[in-house]
PDB file of N, CA and C in Angstrom:
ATOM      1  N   UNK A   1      94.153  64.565 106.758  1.00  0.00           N
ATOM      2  CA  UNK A   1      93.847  65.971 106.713  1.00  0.00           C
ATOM      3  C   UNK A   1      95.147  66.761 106.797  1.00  0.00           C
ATOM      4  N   UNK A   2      95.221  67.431 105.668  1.00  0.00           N
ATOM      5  CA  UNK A   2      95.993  68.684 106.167  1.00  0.00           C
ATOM      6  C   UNK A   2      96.446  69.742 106.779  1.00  0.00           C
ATOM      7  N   UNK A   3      97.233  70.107 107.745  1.00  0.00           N
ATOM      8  CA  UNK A   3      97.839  70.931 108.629  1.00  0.00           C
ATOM      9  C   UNK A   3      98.488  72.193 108.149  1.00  0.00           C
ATOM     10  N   UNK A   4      98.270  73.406 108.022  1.00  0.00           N
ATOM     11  CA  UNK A   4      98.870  74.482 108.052  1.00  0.00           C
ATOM     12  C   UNK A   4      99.314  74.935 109.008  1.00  0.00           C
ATOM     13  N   UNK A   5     101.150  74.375 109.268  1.00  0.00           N
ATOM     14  CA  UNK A   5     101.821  74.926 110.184  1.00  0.00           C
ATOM     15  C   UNK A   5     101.621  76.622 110.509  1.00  0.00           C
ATOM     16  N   UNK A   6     101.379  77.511 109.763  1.00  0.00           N
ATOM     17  CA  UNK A   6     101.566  78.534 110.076  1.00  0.00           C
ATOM     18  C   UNK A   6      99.984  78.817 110.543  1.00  0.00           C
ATOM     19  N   UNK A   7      99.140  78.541 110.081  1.00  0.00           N
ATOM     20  CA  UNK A   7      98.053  78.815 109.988  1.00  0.00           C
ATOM     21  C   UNK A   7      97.364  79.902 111.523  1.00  0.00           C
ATOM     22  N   UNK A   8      96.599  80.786 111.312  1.00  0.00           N
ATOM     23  CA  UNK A   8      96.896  80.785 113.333  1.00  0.00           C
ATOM     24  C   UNK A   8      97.783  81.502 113.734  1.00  0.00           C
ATOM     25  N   UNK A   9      98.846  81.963 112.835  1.00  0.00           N
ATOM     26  CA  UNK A   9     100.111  82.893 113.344  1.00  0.00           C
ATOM     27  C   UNK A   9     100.518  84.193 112.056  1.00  0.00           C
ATOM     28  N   UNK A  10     101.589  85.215 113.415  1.00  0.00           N
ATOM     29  CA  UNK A  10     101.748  86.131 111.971  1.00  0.00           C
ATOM     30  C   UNK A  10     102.894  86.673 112.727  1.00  0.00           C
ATOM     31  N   UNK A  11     103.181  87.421 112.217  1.00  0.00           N
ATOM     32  CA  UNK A  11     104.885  87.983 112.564  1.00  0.00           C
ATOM     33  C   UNK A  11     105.349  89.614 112.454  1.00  0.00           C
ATOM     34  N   UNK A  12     105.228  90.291 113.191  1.00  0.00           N
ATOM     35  CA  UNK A  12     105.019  91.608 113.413  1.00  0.00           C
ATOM     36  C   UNK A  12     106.507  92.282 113.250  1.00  0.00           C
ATOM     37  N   UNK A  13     106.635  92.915 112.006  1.00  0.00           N
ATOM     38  CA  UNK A  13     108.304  93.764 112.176  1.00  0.00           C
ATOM     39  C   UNK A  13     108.294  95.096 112.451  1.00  0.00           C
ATOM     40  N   UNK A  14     108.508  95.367 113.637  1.00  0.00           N
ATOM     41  CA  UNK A  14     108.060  96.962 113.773  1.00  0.00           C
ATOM     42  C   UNK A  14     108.923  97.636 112.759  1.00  0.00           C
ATOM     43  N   UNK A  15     110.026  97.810 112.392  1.00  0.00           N
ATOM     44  CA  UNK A  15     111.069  98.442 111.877  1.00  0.00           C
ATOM     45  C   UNK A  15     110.157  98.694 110.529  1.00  0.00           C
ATOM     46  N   UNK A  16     109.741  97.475 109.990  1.00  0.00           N
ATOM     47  CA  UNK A  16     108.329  97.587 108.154  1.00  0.00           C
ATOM     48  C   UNK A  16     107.311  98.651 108.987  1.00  0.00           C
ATOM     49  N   UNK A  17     106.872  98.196 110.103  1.00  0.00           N
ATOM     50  CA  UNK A  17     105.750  99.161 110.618  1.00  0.00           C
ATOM     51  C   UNK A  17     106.413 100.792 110.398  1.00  0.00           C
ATOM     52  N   UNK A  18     107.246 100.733 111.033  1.00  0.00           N
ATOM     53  CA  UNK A  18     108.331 102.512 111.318  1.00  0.00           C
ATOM     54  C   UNK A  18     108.048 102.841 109.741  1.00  0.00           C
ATOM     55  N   UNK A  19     108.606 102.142 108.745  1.00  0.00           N
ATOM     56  CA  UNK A  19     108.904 102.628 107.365  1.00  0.00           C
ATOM     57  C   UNK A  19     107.358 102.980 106.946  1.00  0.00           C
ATOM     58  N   UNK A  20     106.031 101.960 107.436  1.00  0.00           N
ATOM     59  CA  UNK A  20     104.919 102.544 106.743  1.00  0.00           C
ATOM     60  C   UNK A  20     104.558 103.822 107.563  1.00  0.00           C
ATOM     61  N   UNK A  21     104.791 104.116 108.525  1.00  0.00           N
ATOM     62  CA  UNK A  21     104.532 105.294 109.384  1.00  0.00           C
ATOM     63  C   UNK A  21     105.198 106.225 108.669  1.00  0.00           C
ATOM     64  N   UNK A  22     106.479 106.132 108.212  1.00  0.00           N
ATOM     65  CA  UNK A  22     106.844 106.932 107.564  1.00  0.00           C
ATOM     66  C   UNK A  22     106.268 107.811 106.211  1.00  0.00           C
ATOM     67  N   UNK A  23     106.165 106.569 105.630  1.00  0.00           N
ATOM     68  CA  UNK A  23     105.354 106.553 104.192  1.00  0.00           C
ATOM     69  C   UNK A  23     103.973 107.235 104.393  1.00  0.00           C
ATOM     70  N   UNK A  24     103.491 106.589 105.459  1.00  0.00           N
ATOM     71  CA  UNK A  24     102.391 107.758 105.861  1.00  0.00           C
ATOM     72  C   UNK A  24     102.098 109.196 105.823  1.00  0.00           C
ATOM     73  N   UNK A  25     102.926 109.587 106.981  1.00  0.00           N
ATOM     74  CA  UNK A  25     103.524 111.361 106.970  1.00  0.00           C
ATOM     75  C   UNK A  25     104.277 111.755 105.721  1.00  0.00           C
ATOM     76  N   UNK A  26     104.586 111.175 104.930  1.00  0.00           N
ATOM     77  CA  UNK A  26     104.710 111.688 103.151  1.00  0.00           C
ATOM     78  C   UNK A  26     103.892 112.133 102.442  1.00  0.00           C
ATOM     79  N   UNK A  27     102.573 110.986 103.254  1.00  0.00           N
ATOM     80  CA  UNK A  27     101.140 110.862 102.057  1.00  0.00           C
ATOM     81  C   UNK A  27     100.292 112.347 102.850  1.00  0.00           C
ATOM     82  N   UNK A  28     100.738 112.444 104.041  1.00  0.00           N
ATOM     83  CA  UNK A  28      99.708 113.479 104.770  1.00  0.00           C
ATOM     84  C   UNK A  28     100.534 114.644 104.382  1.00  0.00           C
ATOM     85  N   UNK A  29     101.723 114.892 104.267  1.00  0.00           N
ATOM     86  CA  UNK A  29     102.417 116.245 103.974  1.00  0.00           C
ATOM     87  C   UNK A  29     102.034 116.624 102.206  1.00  0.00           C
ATOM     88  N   UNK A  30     102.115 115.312 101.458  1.00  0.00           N
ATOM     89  CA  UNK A  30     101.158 115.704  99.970  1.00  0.00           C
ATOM     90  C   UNK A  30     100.231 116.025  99.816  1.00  0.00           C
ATOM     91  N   UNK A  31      99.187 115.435 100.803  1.00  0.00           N
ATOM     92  CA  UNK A  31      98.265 116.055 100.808  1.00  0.00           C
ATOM     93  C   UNK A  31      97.685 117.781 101.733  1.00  0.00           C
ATOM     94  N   UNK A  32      98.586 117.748 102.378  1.00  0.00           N
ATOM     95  CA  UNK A  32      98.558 119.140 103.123  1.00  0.00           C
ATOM     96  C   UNK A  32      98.626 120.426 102.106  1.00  0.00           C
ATOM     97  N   UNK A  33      99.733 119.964 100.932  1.00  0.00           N
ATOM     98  CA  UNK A  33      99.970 121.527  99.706  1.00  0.00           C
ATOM     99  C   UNK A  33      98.798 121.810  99.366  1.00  0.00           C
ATOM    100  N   UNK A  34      97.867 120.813  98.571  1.00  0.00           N
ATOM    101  CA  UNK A  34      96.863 121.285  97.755  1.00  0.00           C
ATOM    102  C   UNK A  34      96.179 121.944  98.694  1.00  0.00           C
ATOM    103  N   UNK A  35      95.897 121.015 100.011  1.00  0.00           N
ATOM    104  CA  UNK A  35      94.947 121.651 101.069  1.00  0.00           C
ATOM    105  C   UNK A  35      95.169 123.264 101.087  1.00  0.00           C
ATOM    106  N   UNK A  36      96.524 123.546 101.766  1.00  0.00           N
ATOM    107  CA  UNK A  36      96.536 125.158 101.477  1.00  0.00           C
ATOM    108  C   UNK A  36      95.980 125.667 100.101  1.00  0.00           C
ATOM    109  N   UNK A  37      96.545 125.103  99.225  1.00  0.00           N
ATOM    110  CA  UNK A  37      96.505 126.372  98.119  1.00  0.00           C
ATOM    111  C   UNK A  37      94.958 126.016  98.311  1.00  0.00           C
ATOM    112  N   UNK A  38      94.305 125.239  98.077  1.00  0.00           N
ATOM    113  CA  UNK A  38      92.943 125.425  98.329  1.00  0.00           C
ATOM    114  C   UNK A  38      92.079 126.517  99.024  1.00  0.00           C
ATOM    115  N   UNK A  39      92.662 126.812 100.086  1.00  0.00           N
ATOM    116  CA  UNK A  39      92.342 127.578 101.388  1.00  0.00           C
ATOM    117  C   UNK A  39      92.362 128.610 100.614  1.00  0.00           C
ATOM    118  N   UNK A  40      93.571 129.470  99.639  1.00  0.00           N
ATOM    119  CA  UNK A  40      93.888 130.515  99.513  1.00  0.00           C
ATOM    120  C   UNK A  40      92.867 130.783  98.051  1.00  0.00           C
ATOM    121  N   UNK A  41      92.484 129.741  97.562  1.00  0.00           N
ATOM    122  CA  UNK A  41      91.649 130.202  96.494  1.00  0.00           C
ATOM    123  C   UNK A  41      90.381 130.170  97.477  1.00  0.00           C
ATOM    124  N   UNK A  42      89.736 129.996  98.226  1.00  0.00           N
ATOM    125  CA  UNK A  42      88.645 129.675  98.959  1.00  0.00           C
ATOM    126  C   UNK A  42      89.048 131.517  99.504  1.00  0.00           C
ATOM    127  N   UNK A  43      89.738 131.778  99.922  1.00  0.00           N
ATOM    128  CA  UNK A  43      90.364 133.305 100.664  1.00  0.00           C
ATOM    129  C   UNK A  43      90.447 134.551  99.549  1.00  0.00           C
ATOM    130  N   UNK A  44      90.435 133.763  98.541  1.00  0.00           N
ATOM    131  CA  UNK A  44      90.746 135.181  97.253  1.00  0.00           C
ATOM    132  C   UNK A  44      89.882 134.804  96.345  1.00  0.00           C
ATOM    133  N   UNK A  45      88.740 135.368  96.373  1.00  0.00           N
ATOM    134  CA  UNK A  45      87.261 134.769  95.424  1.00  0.00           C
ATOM    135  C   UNK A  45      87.822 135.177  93.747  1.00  0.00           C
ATOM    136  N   UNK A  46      87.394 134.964  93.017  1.00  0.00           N
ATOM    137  CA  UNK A  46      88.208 135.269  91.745  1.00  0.00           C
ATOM    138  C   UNK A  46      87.422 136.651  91.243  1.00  0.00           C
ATOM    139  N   UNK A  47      87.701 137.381  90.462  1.00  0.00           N
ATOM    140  CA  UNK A  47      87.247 138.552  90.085  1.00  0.00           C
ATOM    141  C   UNK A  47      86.637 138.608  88.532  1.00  0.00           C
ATOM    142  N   UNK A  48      85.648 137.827  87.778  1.00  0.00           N
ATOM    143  CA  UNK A  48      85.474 137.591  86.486  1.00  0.00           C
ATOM    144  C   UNK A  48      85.055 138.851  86.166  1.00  0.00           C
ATOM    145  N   UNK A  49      83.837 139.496  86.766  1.00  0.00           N
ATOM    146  CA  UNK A  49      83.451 140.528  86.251  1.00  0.00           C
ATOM    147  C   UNK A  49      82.181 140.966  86.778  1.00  0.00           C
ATOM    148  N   UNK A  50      81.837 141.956  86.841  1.00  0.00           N
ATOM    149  CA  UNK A  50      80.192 142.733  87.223  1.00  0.00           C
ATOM    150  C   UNK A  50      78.591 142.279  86.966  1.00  0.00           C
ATOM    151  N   UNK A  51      78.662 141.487  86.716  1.00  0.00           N
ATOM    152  CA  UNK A  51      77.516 140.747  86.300  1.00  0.00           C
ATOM    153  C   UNK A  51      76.649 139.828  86.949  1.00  0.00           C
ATOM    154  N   UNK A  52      75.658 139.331  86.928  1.00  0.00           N
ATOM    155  CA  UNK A  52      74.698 137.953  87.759  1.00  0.00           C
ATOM    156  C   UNK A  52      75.563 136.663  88.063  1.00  0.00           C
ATOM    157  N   UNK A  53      75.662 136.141  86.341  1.00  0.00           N
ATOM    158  CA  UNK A  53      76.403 135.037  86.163  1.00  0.00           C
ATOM    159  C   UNK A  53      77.432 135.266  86.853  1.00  0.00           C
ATOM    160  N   UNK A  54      78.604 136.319  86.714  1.00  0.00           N
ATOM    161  CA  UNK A  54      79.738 136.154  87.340  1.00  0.00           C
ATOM    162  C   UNK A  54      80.071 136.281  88.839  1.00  0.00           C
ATOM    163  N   UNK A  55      78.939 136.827  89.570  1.00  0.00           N
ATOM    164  CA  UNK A  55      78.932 136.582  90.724  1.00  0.00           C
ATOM    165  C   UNK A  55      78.528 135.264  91.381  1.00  0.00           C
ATOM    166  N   UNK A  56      77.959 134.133  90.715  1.00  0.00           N
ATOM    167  CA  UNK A  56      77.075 133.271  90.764  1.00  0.00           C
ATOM    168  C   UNK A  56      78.317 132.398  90.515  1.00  0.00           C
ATOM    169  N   UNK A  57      79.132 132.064  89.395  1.00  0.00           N
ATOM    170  CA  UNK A  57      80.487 131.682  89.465  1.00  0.00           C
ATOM    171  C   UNK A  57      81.235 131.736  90.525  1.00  0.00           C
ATOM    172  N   UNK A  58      81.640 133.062  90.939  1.00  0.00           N
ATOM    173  CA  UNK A  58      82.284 133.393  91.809  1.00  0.00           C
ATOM    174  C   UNK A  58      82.315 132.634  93.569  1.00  0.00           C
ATOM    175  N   UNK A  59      81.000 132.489  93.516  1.00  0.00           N
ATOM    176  CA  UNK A  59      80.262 132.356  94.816  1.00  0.00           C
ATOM    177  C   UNK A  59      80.023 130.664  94.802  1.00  0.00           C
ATOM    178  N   UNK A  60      80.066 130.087  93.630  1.00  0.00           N
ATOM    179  CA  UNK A  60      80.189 128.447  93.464  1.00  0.00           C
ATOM    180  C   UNK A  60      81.606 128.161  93.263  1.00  0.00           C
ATOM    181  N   UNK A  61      82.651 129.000  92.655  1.00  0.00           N
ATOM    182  CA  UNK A  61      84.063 128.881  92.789  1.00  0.00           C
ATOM    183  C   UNK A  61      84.635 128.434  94.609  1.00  0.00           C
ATOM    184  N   UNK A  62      84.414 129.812  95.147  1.00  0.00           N
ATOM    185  CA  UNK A  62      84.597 129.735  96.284  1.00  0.00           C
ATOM    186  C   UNK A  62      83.967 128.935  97.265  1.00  0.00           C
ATOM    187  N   UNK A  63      82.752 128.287  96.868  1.00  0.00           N
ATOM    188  CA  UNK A  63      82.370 127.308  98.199  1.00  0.00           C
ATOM    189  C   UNK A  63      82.931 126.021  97.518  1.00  0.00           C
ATOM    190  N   UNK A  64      83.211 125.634  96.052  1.00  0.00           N
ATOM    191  CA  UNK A  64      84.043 124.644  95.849  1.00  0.00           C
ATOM    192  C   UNK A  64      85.226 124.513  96.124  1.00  0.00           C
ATOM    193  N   UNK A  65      85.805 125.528  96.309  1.00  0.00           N
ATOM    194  CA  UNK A  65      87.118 125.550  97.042  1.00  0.00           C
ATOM    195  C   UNK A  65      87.324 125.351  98.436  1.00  0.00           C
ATOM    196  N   UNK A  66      86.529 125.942  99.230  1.00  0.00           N
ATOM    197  CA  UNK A  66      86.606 125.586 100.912  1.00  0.00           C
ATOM    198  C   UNK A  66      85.941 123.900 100.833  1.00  0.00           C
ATOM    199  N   UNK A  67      85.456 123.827 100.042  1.00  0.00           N
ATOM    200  CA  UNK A  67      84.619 122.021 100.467  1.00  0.00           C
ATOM    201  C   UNK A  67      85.832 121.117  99.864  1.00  0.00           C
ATOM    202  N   UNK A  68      86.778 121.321  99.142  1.00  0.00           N
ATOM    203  CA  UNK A  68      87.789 120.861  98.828  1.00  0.00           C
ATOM    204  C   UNK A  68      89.110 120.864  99.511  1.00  0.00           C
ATOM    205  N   UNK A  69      89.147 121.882 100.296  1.00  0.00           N
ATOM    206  CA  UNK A  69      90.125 122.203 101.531  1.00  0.00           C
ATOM    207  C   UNK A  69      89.877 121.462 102.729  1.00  0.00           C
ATOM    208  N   UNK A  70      88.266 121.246 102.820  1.00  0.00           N
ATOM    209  CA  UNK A  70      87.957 120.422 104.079  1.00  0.00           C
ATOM    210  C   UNK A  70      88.154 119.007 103.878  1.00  0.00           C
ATOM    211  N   UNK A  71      87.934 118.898 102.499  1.00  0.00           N
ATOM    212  CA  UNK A  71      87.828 117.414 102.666  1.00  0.00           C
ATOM    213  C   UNK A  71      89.530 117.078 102.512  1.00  0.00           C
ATOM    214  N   UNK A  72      90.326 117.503 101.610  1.00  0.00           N
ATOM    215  CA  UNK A  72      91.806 117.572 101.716  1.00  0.00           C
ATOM    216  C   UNK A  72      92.480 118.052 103.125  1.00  0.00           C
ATOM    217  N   UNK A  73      91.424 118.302 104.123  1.00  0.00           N
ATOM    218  CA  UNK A  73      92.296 118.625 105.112  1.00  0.00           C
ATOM    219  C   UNK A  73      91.907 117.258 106.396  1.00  0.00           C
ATOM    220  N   UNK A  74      90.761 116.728 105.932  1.00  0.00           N
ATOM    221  CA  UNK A  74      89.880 115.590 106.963  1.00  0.00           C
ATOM    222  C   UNK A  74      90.705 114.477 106.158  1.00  0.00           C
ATOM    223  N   UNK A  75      91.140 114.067 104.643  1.00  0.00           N
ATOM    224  CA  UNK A  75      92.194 113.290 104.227  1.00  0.00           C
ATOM    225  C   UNK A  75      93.625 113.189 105.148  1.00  0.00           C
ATOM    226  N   UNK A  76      94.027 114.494 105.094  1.00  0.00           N
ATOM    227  CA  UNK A  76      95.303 114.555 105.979  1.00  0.00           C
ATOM    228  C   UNK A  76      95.129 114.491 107.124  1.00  0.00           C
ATOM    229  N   UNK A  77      94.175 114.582 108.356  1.00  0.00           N
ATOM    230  CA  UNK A  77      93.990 113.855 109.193  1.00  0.00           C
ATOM    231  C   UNK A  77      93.808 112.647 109.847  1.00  0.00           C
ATOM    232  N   UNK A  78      93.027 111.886 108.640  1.00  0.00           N
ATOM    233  CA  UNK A  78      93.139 110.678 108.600  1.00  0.00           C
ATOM    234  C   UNK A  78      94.148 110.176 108.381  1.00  0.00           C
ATOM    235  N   UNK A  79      94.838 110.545 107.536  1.00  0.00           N
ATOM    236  CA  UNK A  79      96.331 109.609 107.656  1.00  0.00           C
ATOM    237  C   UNK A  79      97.134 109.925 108.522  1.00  0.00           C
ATOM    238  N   UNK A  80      97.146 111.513 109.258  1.00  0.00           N
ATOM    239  CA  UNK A  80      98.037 111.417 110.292  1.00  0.00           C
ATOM    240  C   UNK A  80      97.657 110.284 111.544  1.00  0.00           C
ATOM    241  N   UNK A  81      96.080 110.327 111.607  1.00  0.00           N
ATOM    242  CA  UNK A  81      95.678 109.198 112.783  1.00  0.00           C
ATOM    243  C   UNK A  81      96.544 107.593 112.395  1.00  0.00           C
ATOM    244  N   UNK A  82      96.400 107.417 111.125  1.00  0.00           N
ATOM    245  CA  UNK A  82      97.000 105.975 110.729  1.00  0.00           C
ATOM    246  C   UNK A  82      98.001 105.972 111.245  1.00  0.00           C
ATOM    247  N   UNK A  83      98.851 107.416 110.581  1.00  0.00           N
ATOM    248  CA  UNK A  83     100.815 107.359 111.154  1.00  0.00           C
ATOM    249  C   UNK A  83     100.841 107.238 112.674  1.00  0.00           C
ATOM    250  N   UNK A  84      99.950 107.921 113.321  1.00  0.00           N
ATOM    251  CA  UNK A  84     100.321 107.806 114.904  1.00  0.00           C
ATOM    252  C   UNK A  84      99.993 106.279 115.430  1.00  0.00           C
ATOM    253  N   UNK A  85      98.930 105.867 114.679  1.00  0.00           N
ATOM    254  CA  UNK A  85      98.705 104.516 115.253  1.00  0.00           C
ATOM    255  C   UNK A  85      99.852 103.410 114.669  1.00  0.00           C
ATOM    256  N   UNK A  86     100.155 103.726 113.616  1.00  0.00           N
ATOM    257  CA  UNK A  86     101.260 102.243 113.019  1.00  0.00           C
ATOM    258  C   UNK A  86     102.245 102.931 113.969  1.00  0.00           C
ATOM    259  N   UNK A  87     102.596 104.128 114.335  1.00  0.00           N
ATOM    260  CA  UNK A  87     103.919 104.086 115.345  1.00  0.00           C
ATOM    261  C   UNK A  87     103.864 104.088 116.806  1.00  0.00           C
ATOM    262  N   UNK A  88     102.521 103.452 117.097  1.00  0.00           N
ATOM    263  CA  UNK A  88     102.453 103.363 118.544  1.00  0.00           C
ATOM    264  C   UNK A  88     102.434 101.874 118.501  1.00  0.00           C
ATOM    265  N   UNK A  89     101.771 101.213 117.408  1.00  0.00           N
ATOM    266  CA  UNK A  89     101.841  99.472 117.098  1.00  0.00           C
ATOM    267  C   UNK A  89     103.230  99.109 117.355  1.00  0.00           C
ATOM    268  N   UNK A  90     104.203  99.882 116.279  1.00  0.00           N
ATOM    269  CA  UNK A  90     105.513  99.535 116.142  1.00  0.00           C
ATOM    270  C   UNK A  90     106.271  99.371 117.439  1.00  0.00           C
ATOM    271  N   UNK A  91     106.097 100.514 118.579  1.00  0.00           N
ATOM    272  CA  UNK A  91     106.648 101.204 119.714  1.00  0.00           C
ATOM    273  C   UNK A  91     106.275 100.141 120.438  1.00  0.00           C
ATOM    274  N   UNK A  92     104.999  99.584 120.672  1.00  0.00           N
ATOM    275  CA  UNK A  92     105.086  98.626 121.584  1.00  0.00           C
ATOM    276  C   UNK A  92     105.179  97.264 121.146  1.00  0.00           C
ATOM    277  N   UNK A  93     104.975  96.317 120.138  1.00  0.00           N
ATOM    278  CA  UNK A  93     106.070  95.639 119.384  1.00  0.00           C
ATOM    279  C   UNK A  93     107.170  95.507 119.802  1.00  0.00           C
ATOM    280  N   UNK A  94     107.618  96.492 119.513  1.00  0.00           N
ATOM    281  CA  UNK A  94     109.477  96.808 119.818  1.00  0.00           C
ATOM    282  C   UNK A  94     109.830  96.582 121.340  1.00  0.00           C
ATOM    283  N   UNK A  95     108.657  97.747 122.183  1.00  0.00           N
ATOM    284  CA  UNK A  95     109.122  97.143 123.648  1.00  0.00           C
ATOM    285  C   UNK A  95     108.537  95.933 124.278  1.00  0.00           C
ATOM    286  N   UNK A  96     107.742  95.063 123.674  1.00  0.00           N
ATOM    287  CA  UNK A  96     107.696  93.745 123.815  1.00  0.00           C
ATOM    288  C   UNK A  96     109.117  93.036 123.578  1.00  0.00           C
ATOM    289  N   UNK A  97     109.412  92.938 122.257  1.00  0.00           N
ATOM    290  CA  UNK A  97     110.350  92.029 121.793  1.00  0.00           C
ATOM    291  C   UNK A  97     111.441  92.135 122.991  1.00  0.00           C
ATOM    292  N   UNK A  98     111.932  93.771 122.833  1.00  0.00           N
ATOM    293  CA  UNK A  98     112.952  94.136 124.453  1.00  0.00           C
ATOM    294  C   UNK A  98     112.895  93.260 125.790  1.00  0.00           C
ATOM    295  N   UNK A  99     111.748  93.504 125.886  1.00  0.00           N
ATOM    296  CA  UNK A  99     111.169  92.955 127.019  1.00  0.00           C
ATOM    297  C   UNK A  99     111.238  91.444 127.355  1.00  0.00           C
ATOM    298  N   UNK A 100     110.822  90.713 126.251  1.00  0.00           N
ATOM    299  CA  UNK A 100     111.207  89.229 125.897  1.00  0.00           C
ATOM    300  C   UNK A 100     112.642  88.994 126.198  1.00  0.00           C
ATOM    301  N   UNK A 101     113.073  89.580 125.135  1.00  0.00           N
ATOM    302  CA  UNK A 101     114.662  89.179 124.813  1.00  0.00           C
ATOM    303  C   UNK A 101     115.617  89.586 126.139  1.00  0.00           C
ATOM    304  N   UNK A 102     115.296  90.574 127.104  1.00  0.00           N
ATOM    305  CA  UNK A 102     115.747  90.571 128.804  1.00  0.00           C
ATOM    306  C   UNK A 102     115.517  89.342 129.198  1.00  0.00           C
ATOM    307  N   UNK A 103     114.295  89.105 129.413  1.00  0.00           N
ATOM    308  CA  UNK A 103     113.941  87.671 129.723  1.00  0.00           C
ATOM    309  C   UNK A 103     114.745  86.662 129.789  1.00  0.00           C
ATOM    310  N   UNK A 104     114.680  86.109 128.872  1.00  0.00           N
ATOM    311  CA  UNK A 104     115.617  85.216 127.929  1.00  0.00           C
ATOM    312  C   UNK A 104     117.265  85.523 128.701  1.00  0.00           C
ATOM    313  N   UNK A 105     117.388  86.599 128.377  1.00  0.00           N
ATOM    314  CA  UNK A 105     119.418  86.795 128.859  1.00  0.00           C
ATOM    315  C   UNK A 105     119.258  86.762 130.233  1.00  0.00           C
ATOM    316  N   UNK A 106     118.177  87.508 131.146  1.00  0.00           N
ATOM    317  CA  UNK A 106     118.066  86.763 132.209  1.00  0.00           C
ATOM    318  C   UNK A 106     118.148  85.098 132.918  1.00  0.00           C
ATOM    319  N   UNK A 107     117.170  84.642 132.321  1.00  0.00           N
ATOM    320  CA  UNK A 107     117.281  83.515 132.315  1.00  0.00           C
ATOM    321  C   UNK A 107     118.395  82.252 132.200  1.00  0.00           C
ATOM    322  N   UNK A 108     119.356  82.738 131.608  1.00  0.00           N
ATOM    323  CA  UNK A 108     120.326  82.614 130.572  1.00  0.00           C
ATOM    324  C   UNK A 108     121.687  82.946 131.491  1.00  0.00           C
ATOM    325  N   UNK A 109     121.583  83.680 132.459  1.00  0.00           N
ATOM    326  CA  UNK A 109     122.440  84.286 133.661  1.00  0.00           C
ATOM    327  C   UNK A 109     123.132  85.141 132.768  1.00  0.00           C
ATOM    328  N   UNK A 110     123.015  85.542 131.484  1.00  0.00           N
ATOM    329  CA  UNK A 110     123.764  86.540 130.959  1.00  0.00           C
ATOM    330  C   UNK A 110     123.343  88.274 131.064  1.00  0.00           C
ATOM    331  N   UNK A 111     122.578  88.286 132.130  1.00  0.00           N
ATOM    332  CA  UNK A 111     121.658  89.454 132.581  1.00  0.00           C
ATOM    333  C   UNK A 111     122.649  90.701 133.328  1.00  0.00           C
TER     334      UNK A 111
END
């Protein structure tokens, strides 16, 4: 039977973690623009003209615009939750490894 040495294991680089955290708050700040301008068409109903239809436009313009702001704004929340969590993964990762590697130089009388 065959053995997969690794099998069972995995290898955590906070520093890749830091960079996707990063990459994260990129994806949430892209998505934050549209969110505004969204807001501001949702804030400034459009003006077609005096009529049934065009108020009826108007009034489906503008609730498509705030339902598009919310959901572009519950997007950018969600990824800010991701970014805070890959950089609290990373953070303690990191002060593990620290923590280890004292150890070790302790041990080591190089403490």
């Amino acid at each position: 039977m065959h053995s997969d040495p690794g099998a069972g294991s995995f290898e955590v680089r906070p520093r890749e973690l830091l960079g996707l955290a990063d990459e994260l708050a990129a994806q949430r700040e892209a998505v934050r623009h549209p969110a505004d301008r969204l807001a501001a068409l949702g804030a400034d109903p459009l003006e077609p003209g005096a009529f049934a239809e065009a108020f009826a436009l108007r009034e489906a313009h503008t609730a498509a615009a705030l339902r598009m702001n919310q959901l572009a704004y519950a997007v950018a929340v969600a990824v800010g939750f991701a970014e805070e969590v890959t950089r609290a993964v990373a953070t303690g990762y990191q002060a593990a490894d620290e923590s280890v590697a004292d150890s070790y130089q302790s041990l080591s009388g190089r403490g």
